[in-house]
N, C-alpha and C. Protein backbone atom coordinates (compact mmCIF):
# COMPACT_ATOMS: atom_id res chain seq x y z
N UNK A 1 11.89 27.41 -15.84
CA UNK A 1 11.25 27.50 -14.52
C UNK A 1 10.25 26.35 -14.35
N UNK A 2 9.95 25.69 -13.57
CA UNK A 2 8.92 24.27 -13.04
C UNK A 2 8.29 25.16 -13.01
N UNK A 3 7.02 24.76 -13.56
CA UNK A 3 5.84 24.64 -14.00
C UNK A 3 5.31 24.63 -11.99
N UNK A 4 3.89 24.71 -11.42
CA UNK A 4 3.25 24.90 -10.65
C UNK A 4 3.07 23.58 -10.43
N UNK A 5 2.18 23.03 -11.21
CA UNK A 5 1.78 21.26 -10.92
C UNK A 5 2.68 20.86 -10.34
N UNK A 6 3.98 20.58 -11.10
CA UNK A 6 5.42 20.31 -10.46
C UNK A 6 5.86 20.36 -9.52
N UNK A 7 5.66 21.51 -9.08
CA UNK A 7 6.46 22.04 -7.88
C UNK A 7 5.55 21.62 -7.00
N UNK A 8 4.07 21.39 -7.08
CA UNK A 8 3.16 21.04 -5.60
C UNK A 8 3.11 19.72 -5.69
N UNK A 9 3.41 18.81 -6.83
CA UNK A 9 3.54 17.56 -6.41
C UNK A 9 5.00 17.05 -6.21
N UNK A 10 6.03 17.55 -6.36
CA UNK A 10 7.05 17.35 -5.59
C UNK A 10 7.42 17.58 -4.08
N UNK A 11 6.30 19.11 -3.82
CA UNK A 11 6.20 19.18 -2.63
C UNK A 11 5.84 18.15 -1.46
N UNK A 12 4.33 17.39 -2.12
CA UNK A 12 3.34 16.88 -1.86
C UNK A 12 4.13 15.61 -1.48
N UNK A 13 5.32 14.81 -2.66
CA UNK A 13 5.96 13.75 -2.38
C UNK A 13 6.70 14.56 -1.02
N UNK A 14 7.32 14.91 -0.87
CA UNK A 14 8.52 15.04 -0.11
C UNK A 14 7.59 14.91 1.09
N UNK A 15 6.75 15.90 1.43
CA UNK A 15 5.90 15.48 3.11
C UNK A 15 5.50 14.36 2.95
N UNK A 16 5.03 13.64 2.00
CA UNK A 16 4.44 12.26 2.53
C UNK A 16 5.64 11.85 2.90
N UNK A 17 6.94 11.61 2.24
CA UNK A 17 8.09 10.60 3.15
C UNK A 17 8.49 11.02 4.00
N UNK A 18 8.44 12.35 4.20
CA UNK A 18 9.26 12.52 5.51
C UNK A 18 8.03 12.14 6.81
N UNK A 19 6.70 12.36 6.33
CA UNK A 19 5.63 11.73 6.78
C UNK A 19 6.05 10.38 7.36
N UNK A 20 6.41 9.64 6.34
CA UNK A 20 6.40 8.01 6.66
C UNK A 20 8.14 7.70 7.03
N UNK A 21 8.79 8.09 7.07
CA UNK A 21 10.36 7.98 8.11
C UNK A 21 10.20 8.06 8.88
N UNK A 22 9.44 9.50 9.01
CA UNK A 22 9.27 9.55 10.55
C UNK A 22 8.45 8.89 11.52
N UNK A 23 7.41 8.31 10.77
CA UNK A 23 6.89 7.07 11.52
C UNK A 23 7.63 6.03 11.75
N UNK A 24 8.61 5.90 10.90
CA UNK A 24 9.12 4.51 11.09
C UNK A 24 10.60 4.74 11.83
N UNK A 25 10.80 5.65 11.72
CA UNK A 25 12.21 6.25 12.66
C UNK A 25 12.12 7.11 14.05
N UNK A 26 10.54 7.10 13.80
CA UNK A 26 10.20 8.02 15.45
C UNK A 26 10.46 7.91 16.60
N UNK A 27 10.57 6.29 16.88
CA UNK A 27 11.44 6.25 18.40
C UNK A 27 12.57 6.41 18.47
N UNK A 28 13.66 6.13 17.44
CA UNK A 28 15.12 6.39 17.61
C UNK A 28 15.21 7.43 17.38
N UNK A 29 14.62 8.75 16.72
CA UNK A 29 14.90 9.83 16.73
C UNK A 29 14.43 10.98 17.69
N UNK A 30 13.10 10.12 18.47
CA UNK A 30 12.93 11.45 19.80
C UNK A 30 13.84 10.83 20.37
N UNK A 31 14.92 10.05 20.65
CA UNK A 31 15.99 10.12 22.03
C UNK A 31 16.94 10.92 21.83
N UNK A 32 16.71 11.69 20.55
CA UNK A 32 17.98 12.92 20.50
C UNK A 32 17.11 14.33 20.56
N UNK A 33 16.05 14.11 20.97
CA UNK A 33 15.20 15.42 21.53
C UNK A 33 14.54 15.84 20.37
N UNK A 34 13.36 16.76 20.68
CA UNK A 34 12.56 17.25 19.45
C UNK A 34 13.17 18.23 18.74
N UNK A 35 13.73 19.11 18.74
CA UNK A 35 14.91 19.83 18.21
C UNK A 35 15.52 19.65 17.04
N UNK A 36 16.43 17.97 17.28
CA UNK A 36 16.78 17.56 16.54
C UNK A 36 15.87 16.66 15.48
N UNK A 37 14.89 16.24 15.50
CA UNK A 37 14.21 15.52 15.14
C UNK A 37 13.69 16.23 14.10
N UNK A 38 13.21 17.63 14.80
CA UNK A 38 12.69 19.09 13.48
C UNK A 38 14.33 19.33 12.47
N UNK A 39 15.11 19.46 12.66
CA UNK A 39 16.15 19.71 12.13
C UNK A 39 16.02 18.20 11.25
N UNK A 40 16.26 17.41 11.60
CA UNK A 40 16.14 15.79 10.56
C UNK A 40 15.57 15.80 9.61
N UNK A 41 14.33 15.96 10.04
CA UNK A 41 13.27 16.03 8.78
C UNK A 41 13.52 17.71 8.17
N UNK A 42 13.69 18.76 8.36
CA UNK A 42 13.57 19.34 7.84
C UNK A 42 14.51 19.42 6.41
N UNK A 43 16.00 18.89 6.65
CA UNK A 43 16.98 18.36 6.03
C UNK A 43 16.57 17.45 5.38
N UNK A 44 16.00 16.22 5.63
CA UNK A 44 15.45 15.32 4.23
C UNK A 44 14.80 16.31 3.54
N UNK A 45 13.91 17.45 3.92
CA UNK A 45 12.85 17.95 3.16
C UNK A 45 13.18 18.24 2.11
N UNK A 46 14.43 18.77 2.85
CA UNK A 46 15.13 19.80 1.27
C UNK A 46 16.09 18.85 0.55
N UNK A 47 16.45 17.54 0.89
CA UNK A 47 17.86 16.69 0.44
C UNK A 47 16.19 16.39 -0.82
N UNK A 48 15.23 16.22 -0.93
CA UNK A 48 14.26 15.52 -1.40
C UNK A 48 14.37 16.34 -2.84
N UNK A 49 14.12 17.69 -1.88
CA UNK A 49 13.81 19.15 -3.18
C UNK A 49 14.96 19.49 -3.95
N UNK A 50 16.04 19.94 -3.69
CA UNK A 50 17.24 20.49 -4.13
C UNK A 50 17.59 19.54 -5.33
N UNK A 51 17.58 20.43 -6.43
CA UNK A 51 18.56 19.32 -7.67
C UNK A 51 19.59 18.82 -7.78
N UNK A 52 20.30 17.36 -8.02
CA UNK A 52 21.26 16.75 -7.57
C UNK A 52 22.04 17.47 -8.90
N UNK A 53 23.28 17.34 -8.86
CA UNK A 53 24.34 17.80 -9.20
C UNK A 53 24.50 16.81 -10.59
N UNK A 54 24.43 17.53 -11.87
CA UNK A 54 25.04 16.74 -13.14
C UNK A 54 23.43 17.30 -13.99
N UNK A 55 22.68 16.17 -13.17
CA UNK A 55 21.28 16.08 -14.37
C UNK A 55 20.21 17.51 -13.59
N UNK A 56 20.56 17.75 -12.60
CA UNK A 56 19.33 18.66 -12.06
C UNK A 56 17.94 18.10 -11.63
N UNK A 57 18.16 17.11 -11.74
CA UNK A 57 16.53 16.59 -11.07
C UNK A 57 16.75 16.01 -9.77
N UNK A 58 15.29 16.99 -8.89
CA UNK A 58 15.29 16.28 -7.19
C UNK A 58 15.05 14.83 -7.18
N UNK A 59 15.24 14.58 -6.10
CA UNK A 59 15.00 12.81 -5.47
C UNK A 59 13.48 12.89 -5.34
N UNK A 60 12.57 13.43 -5.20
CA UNK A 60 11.56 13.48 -5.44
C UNK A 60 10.79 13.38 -6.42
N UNK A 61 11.33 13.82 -7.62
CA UNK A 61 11.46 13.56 -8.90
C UNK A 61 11.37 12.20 -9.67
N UNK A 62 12.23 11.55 -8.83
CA UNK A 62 12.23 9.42 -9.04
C UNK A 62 11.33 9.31 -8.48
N UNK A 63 10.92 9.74 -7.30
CA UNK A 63 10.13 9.01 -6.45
C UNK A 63 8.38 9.03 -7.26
N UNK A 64 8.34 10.73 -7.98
CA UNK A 64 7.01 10.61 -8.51
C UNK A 64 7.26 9.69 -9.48
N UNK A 65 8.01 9.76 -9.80
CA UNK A 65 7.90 8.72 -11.30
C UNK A 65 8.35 6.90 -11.41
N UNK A 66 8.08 6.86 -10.07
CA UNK A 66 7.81 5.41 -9.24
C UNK A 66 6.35 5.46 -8.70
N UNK A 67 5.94 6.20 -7.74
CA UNK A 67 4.39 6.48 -7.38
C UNK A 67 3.44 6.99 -7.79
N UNK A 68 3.65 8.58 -8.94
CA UNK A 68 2.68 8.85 -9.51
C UNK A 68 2.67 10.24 -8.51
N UNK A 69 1.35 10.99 -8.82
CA UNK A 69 1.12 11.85 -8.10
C UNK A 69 0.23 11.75 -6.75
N UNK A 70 0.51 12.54 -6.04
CA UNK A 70 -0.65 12.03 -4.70
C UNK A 70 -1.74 12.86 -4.72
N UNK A 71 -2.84 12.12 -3.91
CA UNK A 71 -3.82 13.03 -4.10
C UNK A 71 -3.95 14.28 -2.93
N UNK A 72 -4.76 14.89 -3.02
CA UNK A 72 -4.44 16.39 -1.62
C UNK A 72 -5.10 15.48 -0.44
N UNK A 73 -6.30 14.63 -0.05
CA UNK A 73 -6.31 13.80 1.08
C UNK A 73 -5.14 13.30 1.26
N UNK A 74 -4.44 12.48 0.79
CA UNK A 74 -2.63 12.06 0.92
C UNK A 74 -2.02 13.00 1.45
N UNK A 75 -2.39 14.15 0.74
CA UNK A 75 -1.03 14.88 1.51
C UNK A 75 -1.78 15.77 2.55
N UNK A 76 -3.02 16.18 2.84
CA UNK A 76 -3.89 16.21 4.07
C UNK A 76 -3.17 15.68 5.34
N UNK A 77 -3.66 14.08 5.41
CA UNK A 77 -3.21 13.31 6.07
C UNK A 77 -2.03 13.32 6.37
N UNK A 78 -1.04 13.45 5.44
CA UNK A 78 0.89 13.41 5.91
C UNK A 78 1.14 14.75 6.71
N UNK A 79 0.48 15.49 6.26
CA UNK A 79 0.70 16.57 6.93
C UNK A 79 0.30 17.03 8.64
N UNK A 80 -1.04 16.25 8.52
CA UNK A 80 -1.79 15.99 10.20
C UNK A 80 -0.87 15.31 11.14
N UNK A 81 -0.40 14.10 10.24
CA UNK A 81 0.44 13.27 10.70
C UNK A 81 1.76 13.42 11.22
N UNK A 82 2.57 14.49 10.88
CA UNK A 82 3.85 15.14 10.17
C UNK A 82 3.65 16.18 11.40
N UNK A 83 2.56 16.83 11.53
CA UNK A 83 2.28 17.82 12.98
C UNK A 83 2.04 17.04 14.02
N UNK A 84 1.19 15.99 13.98
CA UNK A 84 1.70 15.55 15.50
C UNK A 84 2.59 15.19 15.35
N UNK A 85 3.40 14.37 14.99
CA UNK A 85 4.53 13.61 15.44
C UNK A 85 6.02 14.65 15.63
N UNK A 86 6.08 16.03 15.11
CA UNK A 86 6.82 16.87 15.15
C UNK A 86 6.52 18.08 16.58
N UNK A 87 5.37 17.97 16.40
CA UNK A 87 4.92 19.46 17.35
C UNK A 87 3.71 18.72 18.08
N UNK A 88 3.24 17.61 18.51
CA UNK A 88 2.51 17.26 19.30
C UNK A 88 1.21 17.73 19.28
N UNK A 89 0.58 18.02 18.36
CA UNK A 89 -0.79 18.57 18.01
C UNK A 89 -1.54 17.22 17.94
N UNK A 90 -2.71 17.68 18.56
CA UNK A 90 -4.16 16.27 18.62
C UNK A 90 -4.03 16.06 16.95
N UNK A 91 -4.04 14.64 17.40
CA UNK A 91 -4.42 13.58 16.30
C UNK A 91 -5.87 13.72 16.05
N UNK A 92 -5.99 13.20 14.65
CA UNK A 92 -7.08 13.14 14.18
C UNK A 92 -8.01 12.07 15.13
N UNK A 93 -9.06 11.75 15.38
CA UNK A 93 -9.97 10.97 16.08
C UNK A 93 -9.64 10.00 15.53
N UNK A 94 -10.14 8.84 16.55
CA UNK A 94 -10.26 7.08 15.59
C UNK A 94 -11.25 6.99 15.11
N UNK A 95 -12.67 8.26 15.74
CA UNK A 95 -14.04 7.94 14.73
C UNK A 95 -13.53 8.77 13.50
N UNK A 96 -13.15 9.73 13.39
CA UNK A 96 -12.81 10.40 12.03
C UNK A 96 -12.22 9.41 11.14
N UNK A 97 -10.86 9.66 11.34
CA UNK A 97 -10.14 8.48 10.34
C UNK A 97 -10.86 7.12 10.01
N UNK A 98 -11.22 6.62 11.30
CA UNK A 98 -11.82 5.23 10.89
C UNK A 98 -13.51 5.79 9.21
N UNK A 99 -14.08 6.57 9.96
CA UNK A 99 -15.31 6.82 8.66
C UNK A 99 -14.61 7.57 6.99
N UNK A 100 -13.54 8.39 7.29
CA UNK A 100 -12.72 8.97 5.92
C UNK A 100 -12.33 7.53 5.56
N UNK A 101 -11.16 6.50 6.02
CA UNK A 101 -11.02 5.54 4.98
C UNK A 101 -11.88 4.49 4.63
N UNK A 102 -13.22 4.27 5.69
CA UNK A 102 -14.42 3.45 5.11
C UNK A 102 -15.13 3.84 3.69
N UNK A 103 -14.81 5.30 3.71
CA UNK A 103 -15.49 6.42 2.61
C UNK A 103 -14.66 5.77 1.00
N UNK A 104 -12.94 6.05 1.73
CA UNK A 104 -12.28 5.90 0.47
C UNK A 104 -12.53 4.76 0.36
N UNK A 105 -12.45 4.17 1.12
CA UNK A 105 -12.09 2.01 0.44
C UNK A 105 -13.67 2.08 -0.34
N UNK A 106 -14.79 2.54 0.09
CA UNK A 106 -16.05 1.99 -0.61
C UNK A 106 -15.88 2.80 -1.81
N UNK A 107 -15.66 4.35 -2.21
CA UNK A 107 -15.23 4.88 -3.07
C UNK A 107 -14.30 4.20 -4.24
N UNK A 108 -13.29 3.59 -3.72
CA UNK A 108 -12.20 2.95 -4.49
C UNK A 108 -12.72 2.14 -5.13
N UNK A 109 -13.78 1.00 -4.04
CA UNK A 109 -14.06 -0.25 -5.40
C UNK A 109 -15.14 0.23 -6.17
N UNK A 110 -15.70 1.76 -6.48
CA UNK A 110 -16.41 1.80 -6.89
C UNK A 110 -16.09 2.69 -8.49
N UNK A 111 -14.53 3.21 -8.27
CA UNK A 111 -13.66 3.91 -8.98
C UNK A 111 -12.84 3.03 -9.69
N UNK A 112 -12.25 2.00 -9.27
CA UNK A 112 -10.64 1.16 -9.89
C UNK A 112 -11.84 0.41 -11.01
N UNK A 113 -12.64 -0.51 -10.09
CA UNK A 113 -12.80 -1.81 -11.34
C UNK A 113 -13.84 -0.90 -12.53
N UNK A 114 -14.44 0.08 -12.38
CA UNK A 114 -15.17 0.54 -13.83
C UNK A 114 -14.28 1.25 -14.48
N UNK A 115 -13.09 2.16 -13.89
CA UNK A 115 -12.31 2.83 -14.76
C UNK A 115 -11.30 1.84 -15.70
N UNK A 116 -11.38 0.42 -15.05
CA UNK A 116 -10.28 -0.74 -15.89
C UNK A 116 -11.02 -1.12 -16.75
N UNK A 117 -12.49 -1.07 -16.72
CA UNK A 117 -13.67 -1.23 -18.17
C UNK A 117 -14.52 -2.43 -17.52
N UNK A 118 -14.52 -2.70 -16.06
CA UNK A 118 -15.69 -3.65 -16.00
C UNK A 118 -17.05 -3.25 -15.53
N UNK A 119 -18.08 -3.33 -17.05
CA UNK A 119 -18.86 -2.51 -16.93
C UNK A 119 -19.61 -1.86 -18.13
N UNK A 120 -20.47 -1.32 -18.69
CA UNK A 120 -19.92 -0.33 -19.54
C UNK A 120 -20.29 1.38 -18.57
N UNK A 121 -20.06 1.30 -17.46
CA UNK A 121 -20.43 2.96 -17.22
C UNK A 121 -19.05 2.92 -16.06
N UNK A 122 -18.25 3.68 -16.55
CA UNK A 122 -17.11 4.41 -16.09
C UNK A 122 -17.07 5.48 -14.83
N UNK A 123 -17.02 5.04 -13.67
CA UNK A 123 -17.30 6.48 -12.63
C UNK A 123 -16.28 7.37 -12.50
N UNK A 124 -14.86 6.67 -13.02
CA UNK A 124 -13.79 8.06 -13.58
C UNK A 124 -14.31 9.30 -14.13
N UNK A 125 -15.54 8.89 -15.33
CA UNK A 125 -15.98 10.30 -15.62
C UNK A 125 -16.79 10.83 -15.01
N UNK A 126 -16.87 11.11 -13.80
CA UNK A 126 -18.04 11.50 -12.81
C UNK A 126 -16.61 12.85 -12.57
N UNK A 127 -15.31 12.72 -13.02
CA UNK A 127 -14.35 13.34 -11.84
C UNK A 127 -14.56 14.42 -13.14
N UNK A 128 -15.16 14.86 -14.26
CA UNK A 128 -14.49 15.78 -15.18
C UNK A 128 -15.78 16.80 -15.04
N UNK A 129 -16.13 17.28 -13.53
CA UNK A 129 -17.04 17.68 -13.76
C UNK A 129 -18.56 18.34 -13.70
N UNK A 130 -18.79 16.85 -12.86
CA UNK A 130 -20.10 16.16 -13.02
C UNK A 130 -21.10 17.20 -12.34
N UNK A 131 -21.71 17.47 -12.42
CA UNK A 131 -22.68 17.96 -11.58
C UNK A 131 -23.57 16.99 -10.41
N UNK A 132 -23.73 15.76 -11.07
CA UNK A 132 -23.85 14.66 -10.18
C UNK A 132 -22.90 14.51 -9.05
N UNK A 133 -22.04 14.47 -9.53
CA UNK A 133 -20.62 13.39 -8.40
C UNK A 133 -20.59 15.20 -7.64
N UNK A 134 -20.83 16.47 -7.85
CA UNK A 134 -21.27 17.15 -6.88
C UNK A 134 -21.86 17.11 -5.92
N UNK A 135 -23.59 17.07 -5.99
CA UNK A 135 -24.11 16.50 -5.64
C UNK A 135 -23.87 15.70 -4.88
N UNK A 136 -23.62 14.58 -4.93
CA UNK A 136 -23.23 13.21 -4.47
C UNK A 136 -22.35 13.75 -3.52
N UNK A 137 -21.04 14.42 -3.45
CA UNK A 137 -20.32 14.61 -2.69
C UNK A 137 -21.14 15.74 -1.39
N UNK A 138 -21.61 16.51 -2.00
CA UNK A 138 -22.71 17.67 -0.97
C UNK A 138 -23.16 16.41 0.22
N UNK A 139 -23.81 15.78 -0.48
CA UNK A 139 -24.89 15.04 0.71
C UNK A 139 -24.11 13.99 1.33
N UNK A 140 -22.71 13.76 0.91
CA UNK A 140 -22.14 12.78 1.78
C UNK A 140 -21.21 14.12 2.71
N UNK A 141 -21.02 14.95 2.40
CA UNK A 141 -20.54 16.18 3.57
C UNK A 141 -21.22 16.32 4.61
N UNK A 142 -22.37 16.60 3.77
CA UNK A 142 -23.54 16.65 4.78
C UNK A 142 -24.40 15.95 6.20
N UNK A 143 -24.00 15.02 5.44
CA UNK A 143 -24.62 13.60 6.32
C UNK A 143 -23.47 13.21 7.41
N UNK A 144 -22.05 13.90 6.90
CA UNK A 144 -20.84 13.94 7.77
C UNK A 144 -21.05 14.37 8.90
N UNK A 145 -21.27 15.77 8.52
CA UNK A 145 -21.42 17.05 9.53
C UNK A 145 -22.50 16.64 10.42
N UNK A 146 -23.54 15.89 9.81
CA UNK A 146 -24.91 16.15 10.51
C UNK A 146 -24.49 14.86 11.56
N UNK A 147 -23.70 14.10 11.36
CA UNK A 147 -23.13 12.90 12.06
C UNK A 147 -21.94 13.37 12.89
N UNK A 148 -21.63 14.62 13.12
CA UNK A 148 -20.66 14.98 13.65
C UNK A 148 -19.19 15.17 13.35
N UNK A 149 -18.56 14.57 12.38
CA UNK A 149 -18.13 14.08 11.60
C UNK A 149 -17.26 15.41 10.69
N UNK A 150 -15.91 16.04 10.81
CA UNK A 150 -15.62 17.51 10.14
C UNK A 150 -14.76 16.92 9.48
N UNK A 151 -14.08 15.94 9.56
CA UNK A 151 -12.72 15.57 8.75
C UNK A 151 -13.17 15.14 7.69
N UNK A 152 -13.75 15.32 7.25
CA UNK A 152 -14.40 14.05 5.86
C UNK A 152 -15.03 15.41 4.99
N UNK A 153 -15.65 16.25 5.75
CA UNK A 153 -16.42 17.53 4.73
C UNK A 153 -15.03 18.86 4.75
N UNK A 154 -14.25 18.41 5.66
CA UNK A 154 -12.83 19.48 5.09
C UNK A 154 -11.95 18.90 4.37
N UNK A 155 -11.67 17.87 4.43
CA UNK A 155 -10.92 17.36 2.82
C UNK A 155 -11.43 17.38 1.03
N UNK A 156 -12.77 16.95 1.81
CA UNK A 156 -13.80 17.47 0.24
C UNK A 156 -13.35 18.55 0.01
N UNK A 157 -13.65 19.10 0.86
CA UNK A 157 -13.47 21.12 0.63
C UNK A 157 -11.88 21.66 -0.02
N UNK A 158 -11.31 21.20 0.72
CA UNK A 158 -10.00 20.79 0.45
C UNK A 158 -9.53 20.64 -1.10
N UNK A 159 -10.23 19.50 -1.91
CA UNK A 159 -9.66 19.04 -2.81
C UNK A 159 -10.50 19.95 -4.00
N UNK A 160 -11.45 20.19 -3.48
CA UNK A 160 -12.16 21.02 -4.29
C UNK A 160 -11.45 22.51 -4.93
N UNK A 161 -10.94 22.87 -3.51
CA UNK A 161 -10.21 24.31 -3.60
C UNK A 161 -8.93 23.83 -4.62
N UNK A 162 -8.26 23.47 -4.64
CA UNK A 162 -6.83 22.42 -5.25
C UNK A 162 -7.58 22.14 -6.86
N UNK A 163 -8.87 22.02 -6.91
CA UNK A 163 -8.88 21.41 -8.31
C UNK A 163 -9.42 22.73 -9.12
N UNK A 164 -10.50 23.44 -8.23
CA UNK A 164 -10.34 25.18 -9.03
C UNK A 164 -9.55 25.64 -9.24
N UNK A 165 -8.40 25.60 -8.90
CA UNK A 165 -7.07 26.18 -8.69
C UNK A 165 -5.99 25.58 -9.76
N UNK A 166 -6.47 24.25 -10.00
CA UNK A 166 -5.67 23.38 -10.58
C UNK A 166 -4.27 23.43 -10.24
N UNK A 167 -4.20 22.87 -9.54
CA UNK A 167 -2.85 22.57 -8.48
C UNK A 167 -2.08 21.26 -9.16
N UNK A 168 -2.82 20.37 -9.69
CA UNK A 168 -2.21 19.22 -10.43
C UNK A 168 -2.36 18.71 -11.65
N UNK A 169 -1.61 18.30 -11.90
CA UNK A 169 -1.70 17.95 -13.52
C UNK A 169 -3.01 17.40 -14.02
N UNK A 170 -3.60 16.50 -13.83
CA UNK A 170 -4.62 15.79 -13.64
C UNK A 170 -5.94 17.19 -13.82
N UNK A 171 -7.08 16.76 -14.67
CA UNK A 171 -8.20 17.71 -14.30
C UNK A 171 -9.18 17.07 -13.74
N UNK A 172 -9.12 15.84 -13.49
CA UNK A 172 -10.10 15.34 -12.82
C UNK A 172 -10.30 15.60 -11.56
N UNK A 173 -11.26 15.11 -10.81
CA UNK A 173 -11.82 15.72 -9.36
C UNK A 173 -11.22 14.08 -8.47
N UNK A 174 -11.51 12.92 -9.38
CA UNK A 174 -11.02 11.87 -8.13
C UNK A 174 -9.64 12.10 -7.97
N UNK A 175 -8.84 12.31 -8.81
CA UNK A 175 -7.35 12.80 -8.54
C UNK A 175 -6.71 13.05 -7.37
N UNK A 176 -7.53 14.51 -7.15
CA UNK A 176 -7.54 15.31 -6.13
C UNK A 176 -8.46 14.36 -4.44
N UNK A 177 -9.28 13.67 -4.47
CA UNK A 177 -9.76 12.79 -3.71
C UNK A 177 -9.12 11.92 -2.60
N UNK A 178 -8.58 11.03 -4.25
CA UNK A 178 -8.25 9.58 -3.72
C UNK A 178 -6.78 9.38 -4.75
N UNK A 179 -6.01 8.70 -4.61
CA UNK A 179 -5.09 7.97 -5.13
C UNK A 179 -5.13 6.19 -4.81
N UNK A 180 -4.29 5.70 -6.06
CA UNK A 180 -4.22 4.57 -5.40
C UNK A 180 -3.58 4.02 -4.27
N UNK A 181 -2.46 4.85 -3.75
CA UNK A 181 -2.09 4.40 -2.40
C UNK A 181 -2.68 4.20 -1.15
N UNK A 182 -3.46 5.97 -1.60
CA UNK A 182 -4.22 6.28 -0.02
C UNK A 182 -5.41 5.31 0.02
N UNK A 183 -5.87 4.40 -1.51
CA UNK A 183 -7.22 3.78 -1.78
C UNK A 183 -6.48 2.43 -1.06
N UNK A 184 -5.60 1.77 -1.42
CA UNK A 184 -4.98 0.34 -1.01
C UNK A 184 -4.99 0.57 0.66
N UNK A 185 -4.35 1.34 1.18
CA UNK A 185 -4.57 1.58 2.79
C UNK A 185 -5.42 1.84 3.16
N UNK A 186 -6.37 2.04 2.79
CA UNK A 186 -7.94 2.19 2.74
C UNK A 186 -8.41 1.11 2.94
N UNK A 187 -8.30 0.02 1.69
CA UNK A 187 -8.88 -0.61 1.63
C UNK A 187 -8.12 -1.94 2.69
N UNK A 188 -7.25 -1.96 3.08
CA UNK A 188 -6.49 -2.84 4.03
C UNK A 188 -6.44 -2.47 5.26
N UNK A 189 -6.91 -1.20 5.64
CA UNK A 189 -7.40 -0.78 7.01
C UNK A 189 -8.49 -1.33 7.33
N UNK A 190 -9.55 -1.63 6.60
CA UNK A 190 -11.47 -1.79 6.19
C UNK A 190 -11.02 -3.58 6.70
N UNK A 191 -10.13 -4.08 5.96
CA UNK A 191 -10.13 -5.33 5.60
C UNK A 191 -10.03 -6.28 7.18
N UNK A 192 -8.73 -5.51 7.83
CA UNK A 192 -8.25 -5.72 8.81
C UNK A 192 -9.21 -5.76 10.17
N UNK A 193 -9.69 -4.20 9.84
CA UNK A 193 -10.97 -3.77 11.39
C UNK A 193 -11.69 -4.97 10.87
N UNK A 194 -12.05 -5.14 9.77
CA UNK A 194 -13.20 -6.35 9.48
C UNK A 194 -13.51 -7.37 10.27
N UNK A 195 -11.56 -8.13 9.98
CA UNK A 195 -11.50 -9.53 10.62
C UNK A 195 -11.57 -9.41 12.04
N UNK A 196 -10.83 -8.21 12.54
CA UNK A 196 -10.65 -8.36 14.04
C UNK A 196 -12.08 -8.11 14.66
N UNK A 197 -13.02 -7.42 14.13
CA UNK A 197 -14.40 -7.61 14.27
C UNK A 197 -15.26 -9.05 14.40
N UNK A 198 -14.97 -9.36 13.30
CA UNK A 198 -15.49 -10.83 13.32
C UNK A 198 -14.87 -11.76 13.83
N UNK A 199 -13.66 -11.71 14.17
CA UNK A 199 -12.95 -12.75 15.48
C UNK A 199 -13.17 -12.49 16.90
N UNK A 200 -13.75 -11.60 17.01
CA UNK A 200 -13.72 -10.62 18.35
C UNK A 200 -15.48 -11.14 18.53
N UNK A 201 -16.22 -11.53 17.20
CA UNK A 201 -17.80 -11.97 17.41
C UNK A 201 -17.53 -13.17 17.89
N UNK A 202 -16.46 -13.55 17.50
CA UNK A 202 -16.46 -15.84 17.75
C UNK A 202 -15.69 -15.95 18.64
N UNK A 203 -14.97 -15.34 19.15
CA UNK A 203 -14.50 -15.35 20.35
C UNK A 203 -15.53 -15.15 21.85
N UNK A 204 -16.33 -14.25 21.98
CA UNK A 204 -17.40 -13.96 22.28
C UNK A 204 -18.56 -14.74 22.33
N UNK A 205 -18.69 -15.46 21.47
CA UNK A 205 -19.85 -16.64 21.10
C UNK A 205 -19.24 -18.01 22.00
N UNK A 206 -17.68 -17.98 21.43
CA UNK A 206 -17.34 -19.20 22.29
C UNK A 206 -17.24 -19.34 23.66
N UNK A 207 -16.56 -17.65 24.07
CA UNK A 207 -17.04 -17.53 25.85
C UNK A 207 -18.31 -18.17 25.99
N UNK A 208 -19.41 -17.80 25.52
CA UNK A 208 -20.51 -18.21 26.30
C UNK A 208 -20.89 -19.38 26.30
């Protein structure tokens, strides 16, 4: 019988792609109506899950063991994503999203380069634990909420519930957070608003 971890991060893969097809197949597939579109994806869902014939392992299965596991913000997000684009439910805000991946990208460079050893203090081990990186997380909820701000203190919450629970292999708490995917789009979302910011200043300067 699969093990629990297993089964929620195979789950976890399968919505993120059908997540991301359907972004990338979304206009050719609403011209055959929403109907069919739920029927589409629901059929990858399971072509993803179901064990192929000979060896028994899902397509989901390669796929973790090409990407790794995702973290529950990852699959948060695919899932927000995955409801509007299926059932037309409000999107997340552009102030939300835009402050969650400013969070992760500053998070990330503050996670990748000490956990590779540059440094000698490691903030990976902040995830086994910490009473600090608690803390730390409280008052950045906080400062969310008090900023208006709910998407950022319900994913905390979120990953928190998932790691009491131990939902994934992993016992760490950034696990459950951040991944490196959702950290790279993070950090190339940040990169991007950046420039168009600062071209949008010199453009502006040169009008005048």
């Amino acid at each position: 019988m699969i093990a629990l971890t297993d089964a929620f991060a195979l789950i976890t893969i399968a919505l993120a792609l059908c997540a991301g097809a359907l972004c990338l197949c979304g206009v050719e597939l609403r011209r055959l109506g929403k109907r069919w579109v739920k029927v589409w994806v629901l059929i990858l869902f399971m072509a993803l899950l179901v064990p192929l014939p000979g060896n028994g392992i899902p397509l989901a299965a390669y796929f973790r063991g090409l990407i790794g596991d995702l973290s529950i913000t990852f699959l948060a997000l695919g899932v927000l994503s995955l409801c509007h684009l299926l059932f037309g439910s409000a999107p997340v805000g552009k102030r939300e999203l835009t402050a969650l991946l400013v969070m992760v990208g500053a998070a990330a460079l503050l996670l990748y380069p000490t956990a590779l050893g540059l440094g000698d203090w490691d903030a990976y081990r902040l995830g086994w634990g910490s009473w600090w990186f608690m803390a730390a997380l409280l008052l950045v909820c906080g400062v969310s909420g008090w900023l208006g701000l709910r998407l950022l203190p319900a994913l905390v919450a979120l990953a928190l519930l998932a790691w009491s629970a131990g939902l994934m292999e992993s016992g760490n708490l950034w696990d459950y957070l951040m991944d490196p995917w959702l950290s790279a789009f993070a950090l190339g979302f940040v990169l991007i608003k950046s420039a168009q910011s600062f071209l949008k200043r010199i453009n502006n300067r040169s009008s005048h």
